[in-house]
Protein backbone atom coordinates (compact mmCIF):
# COMPACT_ATOMS: atom_id res chain seq x y z
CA UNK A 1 56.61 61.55 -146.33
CA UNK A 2 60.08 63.31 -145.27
CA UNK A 3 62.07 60.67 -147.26
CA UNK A 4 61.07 61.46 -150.38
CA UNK A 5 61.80 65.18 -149.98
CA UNK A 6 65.35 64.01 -149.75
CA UNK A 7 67.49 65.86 -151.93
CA UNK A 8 68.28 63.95 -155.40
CA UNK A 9 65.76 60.98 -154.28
CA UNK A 10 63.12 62.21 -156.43
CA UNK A 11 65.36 62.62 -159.20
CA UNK A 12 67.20 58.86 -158.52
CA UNK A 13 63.08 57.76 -158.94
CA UNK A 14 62.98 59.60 -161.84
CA UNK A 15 65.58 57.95 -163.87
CA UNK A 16 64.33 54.29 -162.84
CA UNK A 17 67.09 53.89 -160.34
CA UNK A 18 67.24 50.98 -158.17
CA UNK A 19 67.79 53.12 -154.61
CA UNK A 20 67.29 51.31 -150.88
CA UNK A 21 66.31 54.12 -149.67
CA UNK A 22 63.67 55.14 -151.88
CA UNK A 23 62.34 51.35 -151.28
CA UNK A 24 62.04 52.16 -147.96
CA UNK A 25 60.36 55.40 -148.17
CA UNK A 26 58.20 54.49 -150.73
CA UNK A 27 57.12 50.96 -149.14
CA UNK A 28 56.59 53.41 -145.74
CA UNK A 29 54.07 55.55 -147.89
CA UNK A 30 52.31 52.22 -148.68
CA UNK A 31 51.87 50.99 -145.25
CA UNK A 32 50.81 54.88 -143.65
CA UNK A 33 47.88 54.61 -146.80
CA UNK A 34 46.60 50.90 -145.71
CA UNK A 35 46.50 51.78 -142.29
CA UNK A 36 44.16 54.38 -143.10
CA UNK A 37 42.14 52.45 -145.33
CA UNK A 38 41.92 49.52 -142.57
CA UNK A 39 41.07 52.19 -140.10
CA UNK A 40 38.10 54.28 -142.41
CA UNK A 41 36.54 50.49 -142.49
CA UNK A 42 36.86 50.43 -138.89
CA UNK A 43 34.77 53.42 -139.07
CA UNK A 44 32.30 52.26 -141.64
CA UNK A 45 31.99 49.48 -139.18
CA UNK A 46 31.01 51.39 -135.97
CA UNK A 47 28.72 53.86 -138.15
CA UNK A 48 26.65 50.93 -140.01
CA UNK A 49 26.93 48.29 -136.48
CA UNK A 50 23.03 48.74 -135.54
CA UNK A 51 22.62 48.11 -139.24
CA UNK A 52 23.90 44.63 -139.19
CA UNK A 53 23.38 40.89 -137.98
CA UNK A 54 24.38 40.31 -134.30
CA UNK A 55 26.38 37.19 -135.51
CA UNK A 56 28.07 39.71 -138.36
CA UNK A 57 28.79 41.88 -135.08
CA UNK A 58 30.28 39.49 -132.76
CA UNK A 59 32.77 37.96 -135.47
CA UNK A 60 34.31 41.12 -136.60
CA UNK A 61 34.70 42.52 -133.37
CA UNK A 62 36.17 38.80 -132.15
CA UNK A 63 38.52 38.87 -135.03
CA UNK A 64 39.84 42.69 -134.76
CA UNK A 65 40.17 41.42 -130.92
CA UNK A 66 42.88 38.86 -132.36
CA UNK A 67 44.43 41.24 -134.00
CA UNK A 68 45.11 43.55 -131.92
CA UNK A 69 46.61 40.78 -129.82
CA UNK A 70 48.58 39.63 -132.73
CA UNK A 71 49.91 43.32 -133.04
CA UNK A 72 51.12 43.70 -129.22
CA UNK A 73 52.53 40.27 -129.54
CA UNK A 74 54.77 41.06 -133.11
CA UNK A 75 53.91 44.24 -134.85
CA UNK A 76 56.29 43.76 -137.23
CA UNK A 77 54.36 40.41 -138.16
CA UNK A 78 51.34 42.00 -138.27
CA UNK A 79 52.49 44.64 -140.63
CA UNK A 80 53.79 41.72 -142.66
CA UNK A 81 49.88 40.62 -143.09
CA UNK A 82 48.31 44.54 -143.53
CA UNK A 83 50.83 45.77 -145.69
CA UNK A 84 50.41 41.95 -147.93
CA UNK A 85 48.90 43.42 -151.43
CA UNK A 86 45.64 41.59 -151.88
CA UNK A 87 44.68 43.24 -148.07
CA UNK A 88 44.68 46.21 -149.91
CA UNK A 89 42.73 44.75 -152.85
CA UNK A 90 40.19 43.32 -149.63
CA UNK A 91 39.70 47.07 -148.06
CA UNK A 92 39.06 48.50 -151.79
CA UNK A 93 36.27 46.40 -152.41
CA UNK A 94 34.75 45.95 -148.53
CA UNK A 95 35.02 49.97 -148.18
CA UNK A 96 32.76 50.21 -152.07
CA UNK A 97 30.46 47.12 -150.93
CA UNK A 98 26.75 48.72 -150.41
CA UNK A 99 25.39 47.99 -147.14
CA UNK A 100 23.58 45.20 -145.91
CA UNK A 101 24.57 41.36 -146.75
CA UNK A 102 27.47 42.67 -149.52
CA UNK A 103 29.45 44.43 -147.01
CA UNK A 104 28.91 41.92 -144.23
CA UNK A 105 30.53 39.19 -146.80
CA UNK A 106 33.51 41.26 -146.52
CA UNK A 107 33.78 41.58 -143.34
CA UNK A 108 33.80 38.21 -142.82
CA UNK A 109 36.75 38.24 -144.15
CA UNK A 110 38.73 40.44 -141.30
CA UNK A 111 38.70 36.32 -139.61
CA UNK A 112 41.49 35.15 -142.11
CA UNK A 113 43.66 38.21 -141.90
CA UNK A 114 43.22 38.08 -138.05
CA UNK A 115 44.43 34.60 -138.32
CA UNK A 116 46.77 35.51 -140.94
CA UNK A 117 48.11 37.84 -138.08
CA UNK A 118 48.53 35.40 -134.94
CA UNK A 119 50.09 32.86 -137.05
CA UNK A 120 53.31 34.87 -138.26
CA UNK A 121 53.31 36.81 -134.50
CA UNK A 122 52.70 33.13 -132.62
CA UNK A 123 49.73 34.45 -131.23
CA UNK A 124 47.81 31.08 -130.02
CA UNK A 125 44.20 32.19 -129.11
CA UNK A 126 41.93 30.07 -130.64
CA UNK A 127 39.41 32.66 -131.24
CA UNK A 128 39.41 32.02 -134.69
CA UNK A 129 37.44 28.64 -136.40
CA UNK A 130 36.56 27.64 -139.75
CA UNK A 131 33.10 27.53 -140.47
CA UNK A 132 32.15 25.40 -143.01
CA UNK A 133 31.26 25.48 -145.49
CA UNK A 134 33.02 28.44 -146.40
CA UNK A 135 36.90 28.48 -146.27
CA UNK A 136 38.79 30.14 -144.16
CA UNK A 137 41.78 32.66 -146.56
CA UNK A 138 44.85 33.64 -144.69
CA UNK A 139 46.70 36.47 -146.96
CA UNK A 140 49.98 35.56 -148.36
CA UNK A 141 49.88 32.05 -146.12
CA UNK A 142 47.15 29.76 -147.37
CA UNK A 143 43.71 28.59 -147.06
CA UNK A 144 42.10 26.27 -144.70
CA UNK A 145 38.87 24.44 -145.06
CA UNK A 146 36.90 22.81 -142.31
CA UNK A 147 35.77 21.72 -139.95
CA UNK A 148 38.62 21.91 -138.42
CA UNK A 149 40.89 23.43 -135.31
CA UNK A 150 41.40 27.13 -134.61
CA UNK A 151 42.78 28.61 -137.41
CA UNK A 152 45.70 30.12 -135.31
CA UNK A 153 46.75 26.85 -134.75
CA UNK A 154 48.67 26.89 -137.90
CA UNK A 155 48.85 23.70 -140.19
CA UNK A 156 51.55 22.51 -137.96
CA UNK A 157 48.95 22.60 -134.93
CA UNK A 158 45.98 20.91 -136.46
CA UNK A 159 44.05 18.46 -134.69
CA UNK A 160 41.27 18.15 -136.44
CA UNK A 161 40.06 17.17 -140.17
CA UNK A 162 40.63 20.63 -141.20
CA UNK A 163 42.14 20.52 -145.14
CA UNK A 164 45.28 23.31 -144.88
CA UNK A 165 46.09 24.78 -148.38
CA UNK A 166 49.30 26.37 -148.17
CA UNK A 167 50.55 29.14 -150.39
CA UNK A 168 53.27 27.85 -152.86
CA UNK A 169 56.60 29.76 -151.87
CA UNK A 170 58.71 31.86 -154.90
CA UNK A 171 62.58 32.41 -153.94
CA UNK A 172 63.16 35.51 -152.26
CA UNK A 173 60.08 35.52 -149.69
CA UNK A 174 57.71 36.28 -152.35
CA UNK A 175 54.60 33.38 -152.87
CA UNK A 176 52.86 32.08 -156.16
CA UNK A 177 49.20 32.96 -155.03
CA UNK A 178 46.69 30.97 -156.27
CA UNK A 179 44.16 30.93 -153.74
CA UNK A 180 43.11 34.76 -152.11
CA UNK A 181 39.82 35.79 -153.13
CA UNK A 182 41.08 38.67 -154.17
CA UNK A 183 43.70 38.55 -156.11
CA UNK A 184 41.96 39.31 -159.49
CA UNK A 185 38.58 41.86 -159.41
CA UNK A 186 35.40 39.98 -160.24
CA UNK A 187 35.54 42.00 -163.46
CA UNK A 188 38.64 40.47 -164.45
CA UNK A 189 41.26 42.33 -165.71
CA UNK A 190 41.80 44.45 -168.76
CA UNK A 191 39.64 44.42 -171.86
CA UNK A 192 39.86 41.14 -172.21
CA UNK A 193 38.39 40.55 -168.74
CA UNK A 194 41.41 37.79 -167.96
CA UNK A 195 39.99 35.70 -164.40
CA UNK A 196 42.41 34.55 -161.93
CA UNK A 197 44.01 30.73 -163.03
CA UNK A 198 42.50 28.12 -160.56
CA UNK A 199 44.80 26.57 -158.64
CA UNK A 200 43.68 23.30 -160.84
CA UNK A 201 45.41 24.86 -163.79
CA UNK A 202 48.41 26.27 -162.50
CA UNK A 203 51.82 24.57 -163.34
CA UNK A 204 53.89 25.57 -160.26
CA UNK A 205 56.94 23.81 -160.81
CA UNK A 206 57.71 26.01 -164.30
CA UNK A 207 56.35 29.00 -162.24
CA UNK A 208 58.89 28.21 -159.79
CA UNK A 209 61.48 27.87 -162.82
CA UNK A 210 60.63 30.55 -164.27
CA UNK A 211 60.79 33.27 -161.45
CA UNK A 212 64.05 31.73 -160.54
CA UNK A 213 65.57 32.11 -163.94
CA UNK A 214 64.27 35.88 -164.58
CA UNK A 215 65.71 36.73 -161.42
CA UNK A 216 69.49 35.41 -161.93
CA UNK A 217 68.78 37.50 -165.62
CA UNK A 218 68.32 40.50 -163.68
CA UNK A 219 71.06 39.93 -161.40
CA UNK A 220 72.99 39.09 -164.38
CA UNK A 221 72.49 42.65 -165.92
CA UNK A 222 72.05 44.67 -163.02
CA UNK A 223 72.36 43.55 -159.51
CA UNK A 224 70.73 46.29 -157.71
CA UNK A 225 67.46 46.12 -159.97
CA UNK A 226 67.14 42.67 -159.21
CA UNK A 227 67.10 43.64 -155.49
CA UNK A 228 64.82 46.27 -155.68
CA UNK A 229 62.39 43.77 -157.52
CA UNK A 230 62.64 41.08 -154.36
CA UNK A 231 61.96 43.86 -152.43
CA UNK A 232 58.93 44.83 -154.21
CA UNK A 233 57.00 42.15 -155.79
CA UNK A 234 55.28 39.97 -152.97
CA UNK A 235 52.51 37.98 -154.94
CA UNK A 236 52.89 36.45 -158.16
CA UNK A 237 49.24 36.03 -159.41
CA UNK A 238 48.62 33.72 -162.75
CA UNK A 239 46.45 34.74 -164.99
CA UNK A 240 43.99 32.50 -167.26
CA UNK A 241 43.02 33.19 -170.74
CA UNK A 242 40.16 31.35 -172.29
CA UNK A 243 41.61 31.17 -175.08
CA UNK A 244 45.19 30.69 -177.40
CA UNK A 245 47.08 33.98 -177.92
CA UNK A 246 49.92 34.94 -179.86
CA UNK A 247 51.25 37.93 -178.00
CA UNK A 248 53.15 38.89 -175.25
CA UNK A 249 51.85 37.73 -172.00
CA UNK A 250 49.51 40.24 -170.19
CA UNK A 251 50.73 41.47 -166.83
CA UNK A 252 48.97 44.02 -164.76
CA UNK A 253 49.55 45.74 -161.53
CA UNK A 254 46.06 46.80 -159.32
CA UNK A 255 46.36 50.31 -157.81
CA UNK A 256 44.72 48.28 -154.83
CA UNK A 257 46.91 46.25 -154.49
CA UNK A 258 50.68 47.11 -155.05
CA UNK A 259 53.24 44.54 -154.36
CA UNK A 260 51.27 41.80 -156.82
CA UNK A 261 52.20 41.30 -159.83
CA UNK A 262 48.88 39.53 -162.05
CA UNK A 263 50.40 37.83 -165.25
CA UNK A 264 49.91 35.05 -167.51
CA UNK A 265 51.92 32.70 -168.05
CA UNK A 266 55.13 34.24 -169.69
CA UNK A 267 57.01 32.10 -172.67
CA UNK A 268 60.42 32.04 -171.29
CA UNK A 269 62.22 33.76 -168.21
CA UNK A 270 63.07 36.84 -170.48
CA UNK A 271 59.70 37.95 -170.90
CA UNK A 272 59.05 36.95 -166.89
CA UNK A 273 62.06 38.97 -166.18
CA UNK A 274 61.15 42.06 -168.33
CA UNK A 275 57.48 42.13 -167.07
CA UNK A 276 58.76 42.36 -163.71
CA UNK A 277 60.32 45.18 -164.20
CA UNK A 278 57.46 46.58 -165.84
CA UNK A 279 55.29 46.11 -163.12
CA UNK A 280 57.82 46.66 -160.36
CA UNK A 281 57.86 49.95 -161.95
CA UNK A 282 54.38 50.54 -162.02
CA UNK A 283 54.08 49.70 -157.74
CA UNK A 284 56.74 52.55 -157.31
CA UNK A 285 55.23 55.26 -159.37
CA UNK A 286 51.63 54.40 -157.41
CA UNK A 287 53.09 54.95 -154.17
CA UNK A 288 54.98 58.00 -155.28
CA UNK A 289 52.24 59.53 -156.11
CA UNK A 290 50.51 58.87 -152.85
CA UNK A 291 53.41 61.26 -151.14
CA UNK A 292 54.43 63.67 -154.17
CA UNK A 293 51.08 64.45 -156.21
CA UNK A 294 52.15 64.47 -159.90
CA UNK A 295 48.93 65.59 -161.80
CA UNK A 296 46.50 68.15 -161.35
CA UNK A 297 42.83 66.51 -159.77
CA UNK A 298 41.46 67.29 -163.42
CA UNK A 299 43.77 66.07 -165.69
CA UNK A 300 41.38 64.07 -168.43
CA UNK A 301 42.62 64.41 -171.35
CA UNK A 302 43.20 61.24 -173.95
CA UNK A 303 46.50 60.80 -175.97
CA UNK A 304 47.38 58.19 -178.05
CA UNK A 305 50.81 56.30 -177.08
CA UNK A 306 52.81 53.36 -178.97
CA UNK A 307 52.31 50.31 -176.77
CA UNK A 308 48.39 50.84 -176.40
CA UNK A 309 45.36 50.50 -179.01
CA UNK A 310 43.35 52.87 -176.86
CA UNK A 311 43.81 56.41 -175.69
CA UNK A 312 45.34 57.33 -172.49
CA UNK A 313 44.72 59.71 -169.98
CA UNK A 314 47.82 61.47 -168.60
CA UNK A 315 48.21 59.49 -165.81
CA UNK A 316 48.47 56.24 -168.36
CA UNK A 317 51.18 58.11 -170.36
CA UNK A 318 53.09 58.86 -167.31
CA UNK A 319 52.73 55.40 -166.09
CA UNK A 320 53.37 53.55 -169.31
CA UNK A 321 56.34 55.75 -170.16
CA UNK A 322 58.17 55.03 -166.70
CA UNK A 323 58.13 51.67 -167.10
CA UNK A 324 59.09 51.87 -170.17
CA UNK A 325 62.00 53.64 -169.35
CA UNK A 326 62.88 51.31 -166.89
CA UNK A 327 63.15 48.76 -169.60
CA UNK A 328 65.07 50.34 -171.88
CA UNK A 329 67.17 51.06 -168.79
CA UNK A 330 67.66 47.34 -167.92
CA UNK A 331 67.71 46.56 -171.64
CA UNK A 332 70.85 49.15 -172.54
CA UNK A 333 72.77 47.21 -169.28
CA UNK A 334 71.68 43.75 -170.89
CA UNK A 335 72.89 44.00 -174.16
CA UNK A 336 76.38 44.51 -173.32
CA UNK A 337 76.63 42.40 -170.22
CA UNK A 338 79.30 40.42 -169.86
CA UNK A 339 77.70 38.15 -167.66
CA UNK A 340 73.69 38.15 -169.65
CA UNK A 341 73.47 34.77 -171.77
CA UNK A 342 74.23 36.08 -175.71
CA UNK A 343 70.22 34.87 -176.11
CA UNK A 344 68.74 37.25 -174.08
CA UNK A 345 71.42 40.05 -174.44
CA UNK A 346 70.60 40.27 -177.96
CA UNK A 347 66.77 40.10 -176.87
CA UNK A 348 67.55 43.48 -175.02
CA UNK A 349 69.63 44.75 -177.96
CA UNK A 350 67.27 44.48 -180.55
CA UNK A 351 63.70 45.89 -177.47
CA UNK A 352 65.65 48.94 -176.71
CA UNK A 353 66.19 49.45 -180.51
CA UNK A 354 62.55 49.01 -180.79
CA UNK A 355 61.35 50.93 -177.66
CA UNK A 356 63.29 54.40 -177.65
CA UNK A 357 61.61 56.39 -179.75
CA UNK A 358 58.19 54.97 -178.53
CA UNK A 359 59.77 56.44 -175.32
CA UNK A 360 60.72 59.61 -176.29
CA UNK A 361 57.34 60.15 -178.01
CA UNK A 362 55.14 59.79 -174.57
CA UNK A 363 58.15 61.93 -172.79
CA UNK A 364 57.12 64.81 -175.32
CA UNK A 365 53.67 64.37 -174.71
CA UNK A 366 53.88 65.44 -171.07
CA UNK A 367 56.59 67.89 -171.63
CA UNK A 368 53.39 69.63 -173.29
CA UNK A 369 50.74 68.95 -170.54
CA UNK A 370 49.69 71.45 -168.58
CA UNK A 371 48.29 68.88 -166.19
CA UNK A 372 51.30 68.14 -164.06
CA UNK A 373 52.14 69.61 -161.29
CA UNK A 374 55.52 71.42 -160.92
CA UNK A 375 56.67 67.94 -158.96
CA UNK A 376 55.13 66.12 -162.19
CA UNK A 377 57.05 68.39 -164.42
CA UNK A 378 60.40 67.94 -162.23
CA UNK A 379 59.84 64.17 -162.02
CA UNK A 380 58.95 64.00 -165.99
CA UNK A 381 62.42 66.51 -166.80
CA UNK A 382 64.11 63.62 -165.16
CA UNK A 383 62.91 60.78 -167.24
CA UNK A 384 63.90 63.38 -169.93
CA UNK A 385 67.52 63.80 -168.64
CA UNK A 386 67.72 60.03 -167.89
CA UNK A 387 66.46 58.87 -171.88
CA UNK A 388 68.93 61.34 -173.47
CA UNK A 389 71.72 59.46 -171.44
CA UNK A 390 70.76 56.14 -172.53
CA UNK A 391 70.72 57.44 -176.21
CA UNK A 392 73.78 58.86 -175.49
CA UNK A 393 75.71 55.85 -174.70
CA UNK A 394 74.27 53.10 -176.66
CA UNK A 395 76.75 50.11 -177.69
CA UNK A 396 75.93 47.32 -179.91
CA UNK A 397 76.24 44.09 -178.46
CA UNK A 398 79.95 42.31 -179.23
């Protein structure tokens, strides 16, 4: 991708900086990478068709009908619905799904994101229905259960029994999603194998509260960082644990699915606002990476880093020390804010006290490696340059 050649971009990514135009370029990589995941399952499709059910035929190749009419009618729409993270997360897991009956279960569902598609571009062919008893998931809209009218209809549109299930919005264009099938792998995530909350379980009003308060924090402390974040989380996914914890809340972001941000419930809108970051920051170094390879194809070796219990490979250091870095970058603003609440600046104060070294430890790390590339070792010289400045002018809170 041209953008990111851009003089002093790669550096401005480097040190954590909030740019607009590195959003851009880096949510342009994103999109150029689904569409040719969408298009290699397109492929897998016409390769495997004598392979498969004629129903299994005829609804895929009605549904990619509808959205190809969606895309003539608003392309911009329909990017809206491609580019939505859990799509990604969809084409991951129909694209590793062995043939026969798994892979026609994901196909099946091309029908929501079709309809998905014709309802944001106002596409009204009803070429789409629910059949029950399975649900019918539009991405980053809702679901809708039948039977019922053509899903393209819209919940507005219904003239049927059909139960819509809409999406609950975040401020900012963003969506508390409960309901996509794929939000969470069927593994669960991390070692503790956290499953997505049910929709049963999910309090949206504090969600709601929450997101709202962490993002006036952020705007509080740095404007532009809160902007980039709008721009860059689209999902908010809870997460359940079985069980009581007493640490921080686990947050994740799915190299499948960039954009979503899978966390559980956070204590307080400090915590909400800091994982944010986190994650926000772990979506841009994913699609960096996509245009700018940073590591060699064999880098495997394990190091041991602060914030983990397990080794890391060198991709894990890189992506746990960025950030990292990012939050001791919105921590150093925060503590001397004029405009953060005392609480939380003194929350930042005493994390970047905490965090720095932890920092500065995984930055020496992979000074050392030999498994970056020279980008990786230009891009890793800039977290360097960026960490010295922030040691450089630390002030206590007032």
């Amino acid at each position: 991708m041209t953008s990111v050649t851009v003089p002093g971009l790669l550096t401005e990514l480097a040190g954590t900086s909030p740019s607009p135009d590195g959003t851009a370029a880096l949510r342009a990589v994103l999109h150029a990478r689904r569409l040719l995941t969408l298009k290699a399952l397109l492929l897998r499709y016409e390769r495997q068709r004598a392979e498969l059910r004629p129903g299994t035929c005829a609804r895929f190749e009605r549904d990619w009908a509808l959205l190809e009419a969606a895309e003539r009618t608003d392309a911009d729409a329909v990017r809206e619905v491609v580019d939505y993270p859990m799509t990604g997360a969809w084409l991951t897991e129909a694209l590793a799904a062995p043939p026969g009956p798994p892979f026609e279960r994901h196909l099946a569902h091309l029908g929501g994101l079709a309809a998905a598609a014709a309802v944001r571009a106002g596409c009204r062919r009803g070429v789409t229905r629910v059949d029950p008893p399975d649900p019918l998931h539009l991405p980053g809209l809702g679901t809708l259960r039948g039977p019922g009218p053509p899903a393209t209809a819209g919940p507005a549109d219904r003239d049927g029994p059909a139960d819509w299930t809409p999406l609950a919005p975040l401020a900012g264009g963003a969506v508390l999603d409960d309901l996509d099938p794929y939000r969470v792998p069927a593994a669960g995530i991390g070692p503790d194998a956290l499953r997505a909350a049910e929709r049963s379980c999910v309090d949206h009003e504090r969600w709601g509260r929450l997101w709202r308060a962490a993002h006036a924090l952020l705007a509080a402390a740095h404007p532009e960082r809160a902007v980039e974040t709008r721009a860059t989380v689209r999902a908010l996914v809870p997460l359940e644990r079985p069980g009581p914890t007493a640490g921080p809340p686990i947050s994740a972001t799915r190299r499948a699915a960039p954009g979503a941000v899978l966390a559980e419930p956070p204590r307080d809108a400090g915590a909400l606002a800091d994982l944010l970051v986190h994650e926000t920051h772990h979506t841009k170094l994913a699609a960096l990476a996509e245009a700018v390879p940073l590591l060699r194809p064999d880098a495997d070796t394990l190091h041991r880093v602060a914030w983990r219990p397990d080794p890391r490979p060198v991709s894990g250091v890189l992506q746990g020390a960025y950030a990292h870095l990012a939050l001791l970058d919105l921590w150093w603003r925060a503590r001397a804010g004029p405009a953060v609440p005392p609480g939380w600046r003194l929350h930042a104060h005493s994390r970047f006290e905490a965090h720095r070294d932890e920092v500065a430890e995984a930055l020496s790390i992979l000074r050392d490696s030999s498994e970056l590339t020279s980008a990786g070792r230009e891009f890793v010289r800039g977290m360097d340059r960026h960490l010295a400045r922030l040691g450089t002018l630390t002030r206590h809170p007032a």
